[in-house]
C-alpha atoms as a PDB file:
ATOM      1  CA  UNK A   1       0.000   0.000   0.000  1.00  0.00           C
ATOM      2  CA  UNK A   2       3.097   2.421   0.913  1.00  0.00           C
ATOM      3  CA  UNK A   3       4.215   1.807  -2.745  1.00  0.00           C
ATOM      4  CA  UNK A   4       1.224   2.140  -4.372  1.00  0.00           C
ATOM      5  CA  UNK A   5       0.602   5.848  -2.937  1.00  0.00           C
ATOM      6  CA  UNK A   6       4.130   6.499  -3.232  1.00  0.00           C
ATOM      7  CA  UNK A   7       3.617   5.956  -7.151  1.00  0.00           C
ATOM      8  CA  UNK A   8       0.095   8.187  -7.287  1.00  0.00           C
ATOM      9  CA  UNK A   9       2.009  10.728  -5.284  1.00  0.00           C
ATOM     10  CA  UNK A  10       4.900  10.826  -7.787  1.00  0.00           C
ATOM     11  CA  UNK A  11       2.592  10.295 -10.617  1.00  0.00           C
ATOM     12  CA  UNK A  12       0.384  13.833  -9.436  1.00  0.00           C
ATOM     13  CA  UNK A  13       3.680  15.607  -8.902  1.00  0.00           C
ATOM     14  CA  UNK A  14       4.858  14.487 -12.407  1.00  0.00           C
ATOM     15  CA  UNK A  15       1.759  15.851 -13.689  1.00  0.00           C
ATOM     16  CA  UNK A  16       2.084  18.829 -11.341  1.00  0.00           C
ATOM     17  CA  UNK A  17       5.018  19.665 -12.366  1.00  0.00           C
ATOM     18  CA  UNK A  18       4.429  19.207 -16.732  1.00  0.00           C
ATOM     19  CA  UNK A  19       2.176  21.868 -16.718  1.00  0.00           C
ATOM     20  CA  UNK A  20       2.864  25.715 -17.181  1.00  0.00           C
ATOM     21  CA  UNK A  21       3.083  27.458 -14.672  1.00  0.00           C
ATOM     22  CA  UNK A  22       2.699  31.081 -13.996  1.00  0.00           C
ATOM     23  CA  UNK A  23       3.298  33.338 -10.808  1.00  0.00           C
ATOM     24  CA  UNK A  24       0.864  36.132  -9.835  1.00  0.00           C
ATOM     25  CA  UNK A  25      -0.732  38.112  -6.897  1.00  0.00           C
ATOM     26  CA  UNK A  26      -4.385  38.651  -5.763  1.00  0.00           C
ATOM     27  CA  UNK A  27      -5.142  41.691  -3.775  1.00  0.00           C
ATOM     28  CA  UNK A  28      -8.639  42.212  -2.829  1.00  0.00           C
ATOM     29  CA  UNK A  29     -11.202  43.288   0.129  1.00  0.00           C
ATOM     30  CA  UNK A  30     -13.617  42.236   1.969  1.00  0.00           C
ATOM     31  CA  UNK A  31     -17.093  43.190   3.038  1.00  0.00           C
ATOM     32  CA  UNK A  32     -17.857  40.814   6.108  1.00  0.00           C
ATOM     33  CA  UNK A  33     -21.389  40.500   6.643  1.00  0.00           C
ATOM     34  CA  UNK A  34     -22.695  40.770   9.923  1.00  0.00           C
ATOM     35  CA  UNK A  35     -24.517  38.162  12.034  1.00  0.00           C
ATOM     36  CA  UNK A  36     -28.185  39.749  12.225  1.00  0.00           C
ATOM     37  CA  UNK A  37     -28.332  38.899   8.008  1.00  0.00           C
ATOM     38  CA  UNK A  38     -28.128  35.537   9.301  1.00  0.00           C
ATOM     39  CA  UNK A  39     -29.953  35.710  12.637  1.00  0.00           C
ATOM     40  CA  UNK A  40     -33.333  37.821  12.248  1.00  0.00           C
ATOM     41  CA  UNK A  41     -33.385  37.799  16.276  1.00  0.00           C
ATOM     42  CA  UNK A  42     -31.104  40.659  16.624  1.00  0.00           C
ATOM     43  CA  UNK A  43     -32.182  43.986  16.082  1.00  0.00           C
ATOM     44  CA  UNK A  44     -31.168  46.021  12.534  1.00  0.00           C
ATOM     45  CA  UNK A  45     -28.654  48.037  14.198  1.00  0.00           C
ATOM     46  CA  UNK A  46     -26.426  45.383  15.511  1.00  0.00           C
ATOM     47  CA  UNK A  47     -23.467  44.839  13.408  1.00  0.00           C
ATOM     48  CA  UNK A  48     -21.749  42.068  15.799  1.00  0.00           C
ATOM     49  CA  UNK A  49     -19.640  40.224  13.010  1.00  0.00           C
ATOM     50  CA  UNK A  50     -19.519  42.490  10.580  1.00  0.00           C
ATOM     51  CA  UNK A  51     -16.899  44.399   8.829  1.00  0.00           C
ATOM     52  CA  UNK A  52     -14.382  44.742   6.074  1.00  0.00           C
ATOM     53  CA  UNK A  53     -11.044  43.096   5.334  1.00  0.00           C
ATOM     54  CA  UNK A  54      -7.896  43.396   2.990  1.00  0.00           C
ATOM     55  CA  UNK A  55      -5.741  40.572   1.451  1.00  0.00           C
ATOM     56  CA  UNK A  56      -2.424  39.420  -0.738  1.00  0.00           C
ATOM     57  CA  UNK A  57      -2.267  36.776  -1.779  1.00  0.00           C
ATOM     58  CA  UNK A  58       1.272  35.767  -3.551  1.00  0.00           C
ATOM     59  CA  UNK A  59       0.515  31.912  -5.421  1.00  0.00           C
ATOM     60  CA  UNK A  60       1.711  29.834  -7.855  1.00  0.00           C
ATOM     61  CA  UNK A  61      -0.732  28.939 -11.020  1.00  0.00           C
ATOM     62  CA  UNK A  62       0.640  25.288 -12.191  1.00  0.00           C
ATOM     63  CA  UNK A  63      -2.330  25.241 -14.633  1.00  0.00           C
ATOM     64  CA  UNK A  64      -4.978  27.363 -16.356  1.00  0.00           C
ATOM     65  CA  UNK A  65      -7.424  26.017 -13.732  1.00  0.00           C
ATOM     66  CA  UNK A  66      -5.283  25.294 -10.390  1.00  0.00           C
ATOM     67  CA  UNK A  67      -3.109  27.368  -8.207  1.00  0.00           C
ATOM     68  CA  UNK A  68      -1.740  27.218  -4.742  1.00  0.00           C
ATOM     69  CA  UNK A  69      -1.009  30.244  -2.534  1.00  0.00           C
ATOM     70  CA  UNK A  70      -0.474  31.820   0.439  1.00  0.00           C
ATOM     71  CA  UNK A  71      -3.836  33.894   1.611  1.00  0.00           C
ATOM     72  CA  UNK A  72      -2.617  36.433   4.003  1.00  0.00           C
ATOM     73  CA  UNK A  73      -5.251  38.721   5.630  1.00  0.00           C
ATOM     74  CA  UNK A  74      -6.249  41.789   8.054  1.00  0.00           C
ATOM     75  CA  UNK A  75      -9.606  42.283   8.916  1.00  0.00           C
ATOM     76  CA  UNK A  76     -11.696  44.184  11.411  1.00  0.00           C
ATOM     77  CA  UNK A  77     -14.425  42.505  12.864  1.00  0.00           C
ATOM     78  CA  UNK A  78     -16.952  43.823  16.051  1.00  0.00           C
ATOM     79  CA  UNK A  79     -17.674  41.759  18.646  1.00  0.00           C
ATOM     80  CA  UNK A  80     -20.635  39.568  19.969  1.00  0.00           C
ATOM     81  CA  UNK A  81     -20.819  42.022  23.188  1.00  0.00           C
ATOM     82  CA  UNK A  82     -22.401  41.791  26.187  1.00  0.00           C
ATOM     83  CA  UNK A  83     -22.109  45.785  26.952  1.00  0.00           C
ATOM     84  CA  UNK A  84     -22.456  48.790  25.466  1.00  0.00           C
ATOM     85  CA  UNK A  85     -18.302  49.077  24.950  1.00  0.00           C
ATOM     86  CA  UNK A  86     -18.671  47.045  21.916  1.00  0.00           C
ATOM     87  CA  UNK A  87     -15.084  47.249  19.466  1.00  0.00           C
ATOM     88  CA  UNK A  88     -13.567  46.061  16.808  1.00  0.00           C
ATOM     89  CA  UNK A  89     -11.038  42.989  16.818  1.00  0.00           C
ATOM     90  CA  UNK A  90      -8.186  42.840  14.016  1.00  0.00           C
ATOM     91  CA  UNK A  91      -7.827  39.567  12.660  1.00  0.00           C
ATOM     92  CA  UNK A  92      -4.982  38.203  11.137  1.00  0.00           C
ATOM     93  CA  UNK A  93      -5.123  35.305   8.909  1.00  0.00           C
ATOM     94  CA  UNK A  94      -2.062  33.417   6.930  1.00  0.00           C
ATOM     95  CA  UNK A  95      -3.516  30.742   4.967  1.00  0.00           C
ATOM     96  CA  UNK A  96      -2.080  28.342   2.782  1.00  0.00           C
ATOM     97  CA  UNK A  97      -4.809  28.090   0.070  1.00  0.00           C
ATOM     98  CA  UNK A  98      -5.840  25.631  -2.877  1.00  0.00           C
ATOM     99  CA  UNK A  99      -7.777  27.508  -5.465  1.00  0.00           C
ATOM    100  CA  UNK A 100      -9.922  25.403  -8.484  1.00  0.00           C
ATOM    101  CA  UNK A 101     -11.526  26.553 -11.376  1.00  0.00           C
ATOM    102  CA  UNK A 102     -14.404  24.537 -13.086  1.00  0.00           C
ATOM    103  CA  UNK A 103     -13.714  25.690 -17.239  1.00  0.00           C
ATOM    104  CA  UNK A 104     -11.000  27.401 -18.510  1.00  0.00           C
ATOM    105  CA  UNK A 105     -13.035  30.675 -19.785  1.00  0.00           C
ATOM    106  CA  UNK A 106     -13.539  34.393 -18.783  1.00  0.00           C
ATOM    107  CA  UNK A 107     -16.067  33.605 -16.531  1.00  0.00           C
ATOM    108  CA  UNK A 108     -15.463  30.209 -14.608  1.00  0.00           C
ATOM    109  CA  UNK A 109     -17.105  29.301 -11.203  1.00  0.00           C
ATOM    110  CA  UNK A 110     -14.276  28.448  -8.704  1.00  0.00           C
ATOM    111  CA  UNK A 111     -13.706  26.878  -5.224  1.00  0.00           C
ATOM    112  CA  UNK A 112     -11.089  27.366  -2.927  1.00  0.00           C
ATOM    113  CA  UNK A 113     -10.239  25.696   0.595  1.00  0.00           C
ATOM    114  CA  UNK A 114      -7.317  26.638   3.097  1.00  0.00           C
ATOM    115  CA  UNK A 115      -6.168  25.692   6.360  1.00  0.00           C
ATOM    116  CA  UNK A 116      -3.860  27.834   8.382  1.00  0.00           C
ATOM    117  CA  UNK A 117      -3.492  29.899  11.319  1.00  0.00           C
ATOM    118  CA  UNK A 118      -5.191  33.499  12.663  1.00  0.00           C
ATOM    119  CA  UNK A 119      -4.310  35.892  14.975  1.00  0.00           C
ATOM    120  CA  UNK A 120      -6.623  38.299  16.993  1.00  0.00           C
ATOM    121  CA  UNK A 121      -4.695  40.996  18.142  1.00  0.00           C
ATOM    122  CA  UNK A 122      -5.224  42.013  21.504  1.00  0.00           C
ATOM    123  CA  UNK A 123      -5.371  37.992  22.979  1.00  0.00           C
ATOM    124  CA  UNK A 124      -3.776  35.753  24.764  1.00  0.00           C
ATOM    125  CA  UNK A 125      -3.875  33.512  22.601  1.00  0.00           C
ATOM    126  CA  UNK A 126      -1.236  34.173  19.435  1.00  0.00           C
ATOM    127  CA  UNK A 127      -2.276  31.907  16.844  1.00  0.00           C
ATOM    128  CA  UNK A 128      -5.023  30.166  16.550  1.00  0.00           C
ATOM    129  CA  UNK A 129      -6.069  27.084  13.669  1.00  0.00           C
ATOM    130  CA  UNK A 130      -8.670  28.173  11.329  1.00  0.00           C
ATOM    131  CA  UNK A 131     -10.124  27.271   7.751  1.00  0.00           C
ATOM    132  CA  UNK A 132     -11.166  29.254   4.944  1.00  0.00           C
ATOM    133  CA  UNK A 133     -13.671  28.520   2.328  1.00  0.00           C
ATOM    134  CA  UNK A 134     -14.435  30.417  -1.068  1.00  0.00           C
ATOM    135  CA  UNK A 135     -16.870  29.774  -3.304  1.00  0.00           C
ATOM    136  CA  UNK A 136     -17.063  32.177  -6.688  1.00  0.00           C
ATOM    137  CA  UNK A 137     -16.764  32.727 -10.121  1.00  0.00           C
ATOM    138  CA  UNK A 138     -14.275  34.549 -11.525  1.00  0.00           C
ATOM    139  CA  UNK A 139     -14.985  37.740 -14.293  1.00  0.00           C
ATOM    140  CA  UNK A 140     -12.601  38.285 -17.649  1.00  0.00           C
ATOM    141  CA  UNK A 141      -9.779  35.890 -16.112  1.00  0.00           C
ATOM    142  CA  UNK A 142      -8.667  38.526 -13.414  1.00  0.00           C
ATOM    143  CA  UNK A 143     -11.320  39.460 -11.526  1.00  0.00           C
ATOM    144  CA  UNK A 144     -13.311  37.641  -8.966  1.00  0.00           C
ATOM    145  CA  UNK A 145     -16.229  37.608  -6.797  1.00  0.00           C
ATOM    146  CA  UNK A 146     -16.617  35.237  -4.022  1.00  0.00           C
ATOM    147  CA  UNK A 147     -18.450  34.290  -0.774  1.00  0.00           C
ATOM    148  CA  UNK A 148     -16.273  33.508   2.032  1.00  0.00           C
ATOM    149  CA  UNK A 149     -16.637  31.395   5.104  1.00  0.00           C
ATOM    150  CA  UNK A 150     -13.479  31.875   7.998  1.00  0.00           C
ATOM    151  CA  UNK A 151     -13.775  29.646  11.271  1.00  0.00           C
ATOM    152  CA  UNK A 152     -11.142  29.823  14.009  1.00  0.00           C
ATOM    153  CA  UNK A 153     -10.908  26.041  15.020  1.00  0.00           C
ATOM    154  CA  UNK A 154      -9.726  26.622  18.264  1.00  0.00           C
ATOM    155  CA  UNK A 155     -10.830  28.822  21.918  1.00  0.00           C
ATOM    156  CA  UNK A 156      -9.587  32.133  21.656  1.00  0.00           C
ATOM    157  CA  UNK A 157      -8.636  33.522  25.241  1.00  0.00           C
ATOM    158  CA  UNK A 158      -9.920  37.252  25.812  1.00  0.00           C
ATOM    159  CA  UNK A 159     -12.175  38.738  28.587  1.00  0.00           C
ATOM    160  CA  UNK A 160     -15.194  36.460  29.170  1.00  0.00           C
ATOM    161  CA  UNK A 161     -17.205  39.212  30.672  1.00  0.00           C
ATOM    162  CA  UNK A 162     -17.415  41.052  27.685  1.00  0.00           C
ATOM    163  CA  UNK A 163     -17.338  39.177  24.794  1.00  0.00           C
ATOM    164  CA  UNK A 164     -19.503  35.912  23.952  1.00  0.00           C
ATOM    165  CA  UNK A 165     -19.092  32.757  22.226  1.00  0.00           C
ATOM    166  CA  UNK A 166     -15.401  33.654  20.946  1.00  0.00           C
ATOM    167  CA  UNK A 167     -14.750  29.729  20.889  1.00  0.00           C
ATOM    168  CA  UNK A 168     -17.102  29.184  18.231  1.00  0.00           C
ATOM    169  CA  UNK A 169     -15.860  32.370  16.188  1.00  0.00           C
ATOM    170  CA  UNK A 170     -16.579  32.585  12.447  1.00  0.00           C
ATOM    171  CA  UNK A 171     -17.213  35.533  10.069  1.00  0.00           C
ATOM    172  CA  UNK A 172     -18.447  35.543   6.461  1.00  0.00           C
ATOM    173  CA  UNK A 173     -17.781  37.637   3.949  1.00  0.00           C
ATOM    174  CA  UNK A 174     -18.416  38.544   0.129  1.00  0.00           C
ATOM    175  CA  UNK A 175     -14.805  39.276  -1.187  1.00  0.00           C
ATOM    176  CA  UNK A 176     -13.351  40.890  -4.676  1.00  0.00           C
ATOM    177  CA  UNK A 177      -9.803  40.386  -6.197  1.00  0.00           C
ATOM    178  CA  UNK A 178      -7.855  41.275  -9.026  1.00  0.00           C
ATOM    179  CA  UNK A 179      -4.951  39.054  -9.860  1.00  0.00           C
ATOM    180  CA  UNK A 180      -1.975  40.877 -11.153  1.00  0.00           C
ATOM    181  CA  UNK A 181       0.204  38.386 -13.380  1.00  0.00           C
ATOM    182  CA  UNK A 182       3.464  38.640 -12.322  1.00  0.00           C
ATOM    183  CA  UNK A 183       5.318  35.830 -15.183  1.00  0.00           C
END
Protein backbone atom coordinates (compact mmCIF):
# COMPACT_ATOMS: atom_id res chain seq x y z
CA UNK A 1 0.00 0.00 0.00
CA UNK A 2 3.10 2.42 0.91
CA UNK A 3 4.22 1.81 -2.74
CA UNK A 4 1.22 2.14 -4.37
CA UNK A 5 0.60 5.85 -2.94
CA UNK A 6 4.13 6.50 -3.23
CA UNK A 7 3.62 5.96 -7.15
CA UNK A 8 0.09 8.19 -7.29
CA UNK A 9 2.01 10.73 -5.28
CA UNK A 10 4.90 10.83 -7.79
CA UNK A 11 2.59 10.30 -10.62
CA UNK A 12 0.38 13.83 -9.44
CA UNK A 13 3.68 15.61 -8.90
CA UNK A 14 4.86 14.49 -12.41
CA UNK A 15 1.76 15.85 -13.69
CA UNK A 16 2.08 18.83 -11.34
CA UNK A 17 5.02 19.67 -12.37
CA UNK A 18 4.43 19.21 -16.73
CA UNK A 19 2.18 21.87 -16.72
CA UNK A 20 2.86 25.71 -17.18
CA UNK A 21 3.08 27.46 -14.67
CA UNK A 22 2.70 31.08 -14.00
CA UNK A 23 3.30 33.34 -10.81
CA UNK A 24 0.86 36.13 -9.83
CA UNK A 25 -0.73 38.11 -6.90
CA UNK A 26 -4.39 38.65 -5.76
CA UNK A 27 -5.14 41.69 -3.78
CA UNK A 28 -8.64 42.21 -2.83
CA UNK A 29 -11.20 43.29 0.13
CA UNK A 30 -13.62 42.24 1.97
CA UNK A 31 -17.09 43.19 3.04
CA UNK A 32 -17.86 40.81 6.11
CA UNK A 33 -21.39 40.50 6.64
CA UNK A 34 -22.70 40.77 9.92
CA UNK A 35 -24.52 38.16 12.03
CA UNK A 36 -28.19 39.75 12.23
CA UNK A 37 -28.33 38.90 8.01
CA UNK A 38 -28.13 35.54 9.30
CA UNK A 39 -29.95 35.71 12.64
CA UNK A 40 -33.33 37.82 12.25
CA UNK A 41 -33.38 37.80 16.28
CA UNK A 42 -31.10 40.66 16.62
CA UNK A 43 -32.18 43.99 16.08
CA UNK A 44 -31.17 46.02 12.53
CA UNK A 45 -28.65 48.04 14.20
CA UNK A 46 -26.43 45.38 15.51
CA UNK A 47 -23.47 44.84 13.41
CA UNK A 48 -21.75 42.07 15.80
CA UNK A 49 -19.64 40.22 13.01
CA UNK A 50 -19.52 42.49 10.58
CA UNK A 51 -16.90 44.40 8.83
CA UNK A 52 -14.38 44.74 6.07
CA UNK A 53 -11.04 43.10 5.33
CA UNK A 54 -7.90 43.40 2.99
CA UNK A 55 -5.74 40.57 1.45
CA UNK A 56 -2.42 39.42 -0.74
CA UNK A 57 -2.27 36.78 -1.78
CA UNK A 58 1.27 35.77 -3.55
CA UNK A 59 0.51 31.91 -5.42
CA UNK A 60 1.71 29.83 -7.85
CA UNK A 61 -0.73 28.94 -11.02
CA UNK A 62 0.64 25.29 -12.19
CA UNK A 63 -2.33 25.24 -14.63
CA UNK A 64 -4.98 27.36 -16.36
CA UNK A 65 -7.42 26.02 -13.73
CA UNK A 66 -5.28 25.29 -10.39
CA UNK A 67 -3.11 27.37 -8.21
CA UNK A 68 -1.74 27.22 -4.74
CA UNK A 69 -1.01 30.24 -2.53
CA UNK A 70 -0.47 31.82 0.44
CA UNK A 71 -3.84 33.89 1.61
CA UNK A 72 -2.62 36.43 4.00
CA UNK A 73 -5.25 38.72 5.63
CA UNK A 74 -6.25 41.79 8.05
CA UNK A 75 -9.61 42.28 8.92
CA UNK A 76 -11.70 44.18 11.41
CA UNK A 77 -14.43 42.51 12.86
CA UNK A 78 -16.95 43.82 16.05
CA UNK A 79 -17.67 41.76 18.65
CA UNK A 80 -20.64 39.57 19.97
CA UNK A 81 -20.82 42.02 23.19
CA UNK A 82 -22.40 41.79 26.19
CA UNK A 83 -22.11 45.79 26.95
CA UNK A 84 -22.46 48.79 25.47
CA UNK A 85 -18.30 49.08 24.95
CA UNK A 86 -18.67 47.05 21.92
CA UNK A 87 -15.08 47.25 19.47
CA UNK A 88 -13.57 46.06 16.81
CA UNK A 89 -11.04 42.99 16.82
CA UNK A 90 -8.19 42.84 14.02
CA UNK A 91 -7.83 39.57 12.66
CA UNK A 92 -4.98 38.20 11.14
CA UNK A 93 -5.12 35.31 8.91
CA UNK A 94 -2.06 33.42 6.93
CA UNK A 95 -3.52 30.74 4.97
CA UNK A 96 -2.08 28.34 2.78
CA UNK A 97 -4.81 28.09 0.07
CA UNK A 98 -5.84 25.63 -2.88
CA UNK A 99 -7.78 27.51 -5.46
CA UNK A 100 -9.92 25.40 -8.48
CA UNK A 101 -11.53 26.55 -11.38
CA UNK A 102 -14.40 24.54 -13.09
CA UNK A 103 -13.71 25.69 -17.24
CA UNK A 104 -11.00 27.40 -18.51
CA UNK A 105 -13.04 30.67 -19.78
CA UNK A 106 -13.54 34.39 -18.78
CA UNK A 107 -16.07 33.61 -16.53
CA UNK A 108 -15.46 30.21 -14.61
CA UNK A 109 -17.11 29.30 -11.20
CA UNK A 110 -14.28 28.45 -8.70
CA UNK A 111 -13.71 26.88 -5.22
CA UNK A 112 -11.09 27.37 -2.93
CA UNK A 113 -10.24 25.70 0.60
CA UNK A 114 -7.32 26.64 3.10
CA UNK A 115 -6.17 25.69 6.36
CA UNK A 116 -3.86 27.83 8.38
CA UNK A 117 -3.49 29.90 11.32
CA UNK A 118 -5.19 33.50 12.66
CA UNK A 119 -4.31 35.89 14.97
CA UNK A 120 -6.62 38.30 16.99
CA UNK A 121 -4.69 41.00 18.14
CA UNK A 122 -5.22 42.01 21.50
CA UNK A 123 -5.37 37.99 22.98
CA UNK A 124 -3.78 35.75 24.76
CA UNK A 125 -3.88 33.51 22.60
CA UNK A 126 -1.24 34.17 19.43
CA UNK A 127 -2.28 31.91 16.84
CA UNK A 128 -5.02 30.17 16.55
CA UNK A 129 -6.07 27.08 13.67
CA UNK A 130 -8.67 28.17 11.33
CA UNK A 131 -10.12 27.27 7.75
CA UNK A 132 -11.17 29.25 4.94
CA UNK A 133 -13.67 28.52 2.33
CA UNK A 134 -14.44 30.42 -1.07
CA UNK A 135 -16.87 29.77 -3.30
CA UNK A 136 -17.06 32.18 -6.69
CA UNK A 137 -16.76 32.73 -10.12
CA UNK A 138 -14.27 34.55 -11.53
CA UNK A 139 -14.98 37.74 -14.29
CA UNK A 140 -12.60 38.29 -17.65
CA UNK A 141 -9.78 35.89 -16.11
CA UNK A 142 -8.67 38.53 -13.41
CA UNK A 143 -11.32 39.46 -11.53
CA UNK A 144 -13.31 37.64 -8.97
CA UNK A 145 -16.23 37.61 -6.80
CA UNK A 146 -16.62 35.24 -4.02
CA UNK A 147 -18.45 34.29 -0.77
CA UNK A 148 -16.27 33.51 2.03
CA UNK A 149 -16.64 31.39 5.10
CA UNK A 150 -13.48 31.88 8.00
CA UNK A 151 -13.77 29.65 11.27
CA UNK A 152 -11.14 29.82 14.01
CA UNK A 153 -10.91 26.04 15.02
CA UNK A 154 -9.73 26.62 18.26
CA UNK A 155 -10.83 28.82 21.92
CA UNK A 156 -9.59 32.13 21.66
CA UNK A 157 -8.64 33.52 25.24
CA UNK A 158 -9.92 37.25 25.81
CA UNK A 159 -12.17 38.74 28.59
CA UNK A 160 -15.19 36.46 29.17
CA UNK A 161 -17.21 39.21 30.67
CA UNK A 162 -17.41 41.05 27.69
CA UNK A 163 -17.34 39.18 24.79
CA UNK A 164 -19.50 35.91 23.95
CA UNK A 165 -19.09 32.76 22.23
CA UNK A 166 -15.40 33.65 20.95
CA UNK A 167 -14.75 29.73 20.89
CA UNK A 168 -17.10 29.18 18.23
CA UNK A 169 -15.86 32.37 16.19
CA UNK A 170 -16.58 32.59 12.45
CA UNK A 171 -17.21 35.53 10.07
CA UNK A 172 -18.45 35.54 6.46
CA UNK A 173 -17.78 37.64 3.95
CA UNK A 174 -18.42 38.54 0.13
CA UNK A 175 -14.80 39.28 -1.19
CA UNK A 176 -13.35 40.89 -4.68
CA UNK A 177 -9.80 40.39 -6.20
CA UNK A 178 -7.86 41.27 -9.03
CA UNK A 179 -4.95 39.05 -9.86
CA UNK A 180 -1.97 40.88 -11.15
CA UNK A 181 0.20 38.39 -13.38
CA UNK A 182 3.46 38.64 -12.32
CA UNK A 183 5.32 35.83 -15.18
Amino acid sequence: MKSITTLVLLLISTLTFAQSKTLSLEAGIRHNLPERIFNRELSKFDQQRGGFGFELMPKWNFSTKQSIGLNLGFNLIVEDARTDNIGTFQIISFLPMYKHELFDSKFSPFFSIGIGGYSVLNSNTSVAPGIAINLGTTLFKKLSLSFEYNKILSKINVDEDVINGFDNWYFLGVKFTYDIGIK
